[in-house]
Protein backbone atom coordinates (compact mmCIF):
# COMPACT_ATOMS: atom_id res chain seq x y z
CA UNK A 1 128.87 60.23 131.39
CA UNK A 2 128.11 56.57 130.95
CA UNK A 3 130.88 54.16 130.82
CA UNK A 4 130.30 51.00 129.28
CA UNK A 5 132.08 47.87 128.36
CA UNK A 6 134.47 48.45 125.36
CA UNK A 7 134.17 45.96 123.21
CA UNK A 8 136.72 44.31 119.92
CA UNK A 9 136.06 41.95 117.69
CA UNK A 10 138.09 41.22 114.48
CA UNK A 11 136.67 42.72 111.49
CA UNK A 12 136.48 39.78 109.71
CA UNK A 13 134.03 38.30 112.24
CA UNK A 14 132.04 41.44 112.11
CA UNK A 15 131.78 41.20 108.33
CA UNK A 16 130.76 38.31 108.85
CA UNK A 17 128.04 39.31 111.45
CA UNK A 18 126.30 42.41 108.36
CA UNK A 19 126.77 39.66 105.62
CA UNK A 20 124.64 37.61 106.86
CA UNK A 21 122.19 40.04 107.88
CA UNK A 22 122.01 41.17 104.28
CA UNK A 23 121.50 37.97 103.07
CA UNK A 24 118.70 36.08 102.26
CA UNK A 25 117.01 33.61 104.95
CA UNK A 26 118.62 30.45 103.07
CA UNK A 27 121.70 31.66 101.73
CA UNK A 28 124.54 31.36 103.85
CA UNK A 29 127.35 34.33 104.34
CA UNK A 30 130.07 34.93 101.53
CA UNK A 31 133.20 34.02 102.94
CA UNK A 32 134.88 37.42 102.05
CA UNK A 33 134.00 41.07 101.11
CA UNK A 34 134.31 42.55 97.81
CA UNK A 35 134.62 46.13 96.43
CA UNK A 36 132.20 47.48 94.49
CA UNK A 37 131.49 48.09 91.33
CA UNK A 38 131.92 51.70 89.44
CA UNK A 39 128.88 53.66 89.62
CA UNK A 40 127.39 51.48 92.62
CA UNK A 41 125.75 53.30 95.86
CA UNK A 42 128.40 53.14 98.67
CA UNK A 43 128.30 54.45 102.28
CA UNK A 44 129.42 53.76 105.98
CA UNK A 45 126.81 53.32 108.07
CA UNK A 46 126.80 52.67 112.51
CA UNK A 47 124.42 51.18 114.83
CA UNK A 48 124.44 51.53 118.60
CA UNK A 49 125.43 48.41 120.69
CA UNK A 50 124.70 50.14 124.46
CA UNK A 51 121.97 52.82 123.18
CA UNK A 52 118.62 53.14 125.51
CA UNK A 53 117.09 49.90 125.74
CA UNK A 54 113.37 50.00 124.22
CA UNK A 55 110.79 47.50 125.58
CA UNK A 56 111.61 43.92 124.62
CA UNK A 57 115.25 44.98 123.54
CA UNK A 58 118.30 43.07 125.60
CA UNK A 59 120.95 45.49 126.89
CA UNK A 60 123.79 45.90 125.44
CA UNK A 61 122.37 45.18 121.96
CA UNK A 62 123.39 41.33 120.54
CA UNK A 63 125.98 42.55 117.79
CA UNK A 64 123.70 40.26 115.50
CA UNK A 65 120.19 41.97 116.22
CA UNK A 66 122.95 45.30 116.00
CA UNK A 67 123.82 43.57 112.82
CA UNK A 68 120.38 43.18 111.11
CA UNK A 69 119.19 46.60 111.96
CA UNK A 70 121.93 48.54 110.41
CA UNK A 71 121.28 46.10 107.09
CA UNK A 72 118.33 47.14 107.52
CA UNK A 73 118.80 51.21 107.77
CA UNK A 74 121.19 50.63 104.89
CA UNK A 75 118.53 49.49 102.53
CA UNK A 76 116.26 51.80 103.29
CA UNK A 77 118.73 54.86 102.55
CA UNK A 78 120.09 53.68 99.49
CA UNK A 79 116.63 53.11 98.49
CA UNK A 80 115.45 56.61 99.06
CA UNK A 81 118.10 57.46 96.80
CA UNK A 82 117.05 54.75 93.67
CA UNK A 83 113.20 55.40 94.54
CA UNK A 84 112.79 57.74 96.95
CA UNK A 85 109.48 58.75 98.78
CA UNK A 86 106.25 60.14 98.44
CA UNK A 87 105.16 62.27 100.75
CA UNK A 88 102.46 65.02 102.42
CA UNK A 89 102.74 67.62 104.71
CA UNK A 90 100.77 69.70 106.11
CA UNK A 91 102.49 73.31 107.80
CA UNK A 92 101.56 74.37 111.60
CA UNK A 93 99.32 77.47 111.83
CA UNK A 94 98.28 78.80 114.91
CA UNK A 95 95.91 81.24 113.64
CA UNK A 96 93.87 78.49 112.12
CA UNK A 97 94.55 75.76 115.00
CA UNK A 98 95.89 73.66 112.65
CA UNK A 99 98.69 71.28 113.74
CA UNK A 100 101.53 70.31 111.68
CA UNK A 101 101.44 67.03 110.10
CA UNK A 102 103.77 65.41 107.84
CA UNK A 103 104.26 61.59 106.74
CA UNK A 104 106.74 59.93 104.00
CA UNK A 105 106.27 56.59 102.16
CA UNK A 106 108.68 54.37 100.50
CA UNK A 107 108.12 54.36 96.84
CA UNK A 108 110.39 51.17 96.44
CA UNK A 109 112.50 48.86 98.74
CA UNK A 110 115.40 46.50 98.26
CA UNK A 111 114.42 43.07 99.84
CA UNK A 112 116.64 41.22 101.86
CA UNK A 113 118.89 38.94 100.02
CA UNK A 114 119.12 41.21 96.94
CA UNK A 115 122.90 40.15 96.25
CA UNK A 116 123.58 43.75 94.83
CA UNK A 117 123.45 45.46 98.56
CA UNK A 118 126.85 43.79 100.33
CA UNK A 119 129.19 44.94 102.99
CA UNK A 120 132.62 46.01 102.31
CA UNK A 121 134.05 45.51 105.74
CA UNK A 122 133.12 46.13 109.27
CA UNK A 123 134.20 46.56 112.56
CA UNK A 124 133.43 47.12 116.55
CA UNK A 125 134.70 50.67 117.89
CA UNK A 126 133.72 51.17 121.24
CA UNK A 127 129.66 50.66 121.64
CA UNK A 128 128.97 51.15 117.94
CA UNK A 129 129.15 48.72 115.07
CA UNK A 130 130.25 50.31 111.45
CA UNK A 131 130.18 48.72 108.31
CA UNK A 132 130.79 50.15 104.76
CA UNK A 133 127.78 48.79 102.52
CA UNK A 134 127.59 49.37 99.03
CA UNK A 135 124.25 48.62 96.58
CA UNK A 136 124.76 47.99 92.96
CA UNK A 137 121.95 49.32 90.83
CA UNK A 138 120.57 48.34 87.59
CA UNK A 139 120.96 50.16 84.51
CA UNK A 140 117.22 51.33 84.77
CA UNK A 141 117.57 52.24 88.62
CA UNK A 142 120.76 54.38 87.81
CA UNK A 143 118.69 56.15 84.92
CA UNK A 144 116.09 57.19 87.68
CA UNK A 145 119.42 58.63 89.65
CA UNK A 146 120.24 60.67 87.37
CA UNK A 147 116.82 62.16 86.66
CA UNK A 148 116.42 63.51 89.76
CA UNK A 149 119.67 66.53 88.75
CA UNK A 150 116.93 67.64 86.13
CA UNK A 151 113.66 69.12 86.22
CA UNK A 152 110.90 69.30 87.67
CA UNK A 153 113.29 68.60 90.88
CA UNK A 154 114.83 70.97 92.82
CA UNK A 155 117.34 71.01 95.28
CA UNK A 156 117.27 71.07 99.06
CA UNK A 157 119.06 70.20 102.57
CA UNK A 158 117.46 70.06 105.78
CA UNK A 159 118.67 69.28 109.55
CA UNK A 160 116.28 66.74 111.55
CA UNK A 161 116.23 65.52 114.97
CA UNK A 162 115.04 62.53 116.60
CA UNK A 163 114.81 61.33 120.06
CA UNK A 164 117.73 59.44 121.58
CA UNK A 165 115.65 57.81 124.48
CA UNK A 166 113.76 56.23 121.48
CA UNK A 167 116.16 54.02 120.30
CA UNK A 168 116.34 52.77 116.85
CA UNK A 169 113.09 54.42 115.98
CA UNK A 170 114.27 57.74 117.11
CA UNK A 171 117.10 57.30 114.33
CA UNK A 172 114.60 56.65 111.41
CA UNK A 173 111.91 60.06 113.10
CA UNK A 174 115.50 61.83 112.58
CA UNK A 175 115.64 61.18 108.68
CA UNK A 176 111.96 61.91 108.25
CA UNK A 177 112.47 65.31 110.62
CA UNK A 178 115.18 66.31 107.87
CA UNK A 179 113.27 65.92 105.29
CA UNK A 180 110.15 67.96 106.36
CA UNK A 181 113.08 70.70 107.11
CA UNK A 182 114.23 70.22 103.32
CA UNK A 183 110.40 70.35 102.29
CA UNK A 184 109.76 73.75 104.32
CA UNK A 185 112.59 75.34 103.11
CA UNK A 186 111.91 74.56 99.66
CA UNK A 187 108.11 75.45 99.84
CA UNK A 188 109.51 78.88 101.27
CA UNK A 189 111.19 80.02 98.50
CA UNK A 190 108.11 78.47 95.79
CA UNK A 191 105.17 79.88 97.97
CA UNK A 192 104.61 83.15 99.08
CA UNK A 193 101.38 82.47 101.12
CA UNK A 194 101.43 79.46 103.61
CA UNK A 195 100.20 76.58 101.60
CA UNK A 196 97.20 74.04 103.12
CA UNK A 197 98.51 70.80 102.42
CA UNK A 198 101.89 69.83 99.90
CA UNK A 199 102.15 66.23 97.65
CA UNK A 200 105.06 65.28 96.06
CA UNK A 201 108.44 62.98 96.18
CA UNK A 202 111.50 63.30 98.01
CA UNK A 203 114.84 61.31 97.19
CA UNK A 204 118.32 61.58 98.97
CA UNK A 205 120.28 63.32 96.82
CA UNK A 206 123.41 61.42 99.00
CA UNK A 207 123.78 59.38 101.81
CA UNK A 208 123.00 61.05 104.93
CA UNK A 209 125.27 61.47 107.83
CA UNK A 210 123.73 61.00 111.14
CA UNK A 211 125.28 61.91 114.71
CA UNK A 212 124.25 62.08 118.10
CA UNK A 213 124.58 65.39 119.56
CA UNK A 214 122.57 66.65 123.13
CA UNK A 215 120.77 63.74 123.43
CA UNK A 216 119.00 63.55 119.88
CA UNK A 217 119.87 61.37 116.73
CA UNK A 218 120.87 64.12 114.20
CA UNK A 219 120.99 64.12 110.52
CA UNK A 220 122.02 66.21 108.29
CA UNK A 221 121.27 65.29 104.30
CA UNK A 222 120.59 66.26 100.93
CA UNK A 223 117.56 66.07 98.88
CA UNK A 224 115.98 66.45 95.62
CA UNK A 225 112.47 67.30 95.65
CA UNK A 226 109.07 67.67 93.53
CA UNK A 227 106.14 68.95 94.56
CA UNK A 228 103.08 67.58 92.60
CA UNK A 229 100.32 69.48 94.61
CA UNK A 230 99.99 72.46 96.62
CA UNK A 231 96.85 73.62 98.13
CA UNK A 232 96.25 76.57 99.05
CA UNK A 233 93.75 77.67 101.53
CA UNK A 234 91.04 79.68 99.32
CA UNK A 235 90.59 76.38 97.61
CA UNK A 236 90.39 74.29 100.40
């Protein structure tokens, strides 16, 4: 097991660090953290300080560039919960030497400096920094919410897995890997013959929770799901 340098730093300094990270490239840090709002988007989220270095990467991570990429994962999920994702995927079939292929694309983003995504509090345990973030949406954004618990979407959960020896990118492979699981499920239960190619949206039905576990990033989430096209292979 590796041992590495334990390291502690007073929470306020590492709200301090995620604030600014958050904020935009002018504004300067808010001097304190407040709670959210009812109905807002909250959610702990950690980022490795002594994970596999990738190329370019200094070792152990600066808890600022630690800082900036878990602002940066925290956008992104609470944004695949306001806007969620469009996506394709084609299934593996070995009879027909096709490969599996499957790819997911933001259908909105929060940009940085959007005053509505802040950090509660944060803190250093061990090699990994935490930080509570929250993201306060707008009337219209919570409408789309809550139109994702009717139909045409359905539910789903799915298990992904993503490289640990690939760093931060292996963490975001990991999402994307639990949401083609989510997708094949679903499409199991809709489908009874094994489908060509599948179009439609996926959005987190709740923040995910993500783990390390033998060696791989793991997450574990949610989802509510529409499929918009499904071809099947006498039409293709």
């Amino acid at each position: 097991m590796k041992v590495g340098v334990v390291r502690f730093m007073p929470v306020a300094a590492a709200w301090l660090l995620v604030a600014a990270a958050l904020a935009a490239p002018a504004a300067p840090a808010a001097a304190q953290a407040s709670f959210p709002p009812a109905g807002a988007l909250r959610a702990e989220f950690w980022t490795d300080l002594d994970g596999v270095p990738q190329s370019g990467d200094p070792w152990p991570l600066p808890l600022a560039v630690a800082a900036s990429r878990l602002a940066e994962e925290a956008a992104w999920v609470f944004a695949g919960q306001v806007w969620g994702f469009e996506f394709e995927w084609t299934p593996l079939d070995r009879t027909r030497h096709i490969e599996e292929s499957f790819s997911m694309k933001p259908s909105g983003s929060i940009p940085k400096g959007d005053p509505r995504l802040a950090p509660e509090d944060s803190r250093v345990e061990g090699q990994r920094l935490l930080a509570y973030v929250s993201y306060d949406p707008t009337s219209s954004e919570a409408g789309l919410i809550a139109s994702y618990a009717r139909s045409p979407w359905k539910s789903a959960q799915g298990t992904g897995m993503g490289d640990y020896l690939r760093g931060y990118q292996g963490r975001r492979l990991a999402y994307e890997d639990a949401a083609r699981a989510a997708i094949r499920d679903l499409l199991r239960g809709l489908e009874p013959n094994k489908p060509r190619r599948v179009k439609g949206r996926i959005v987190f039905a709740s923040t995910p929770r993500i783990a390390v576990a033998d060696g791989t990033y793991k997450v574990e989430a949610r989802f509510r799901i529409e499929v918009t096209e499904v071809l099947e292979y006498g039409l293709y």
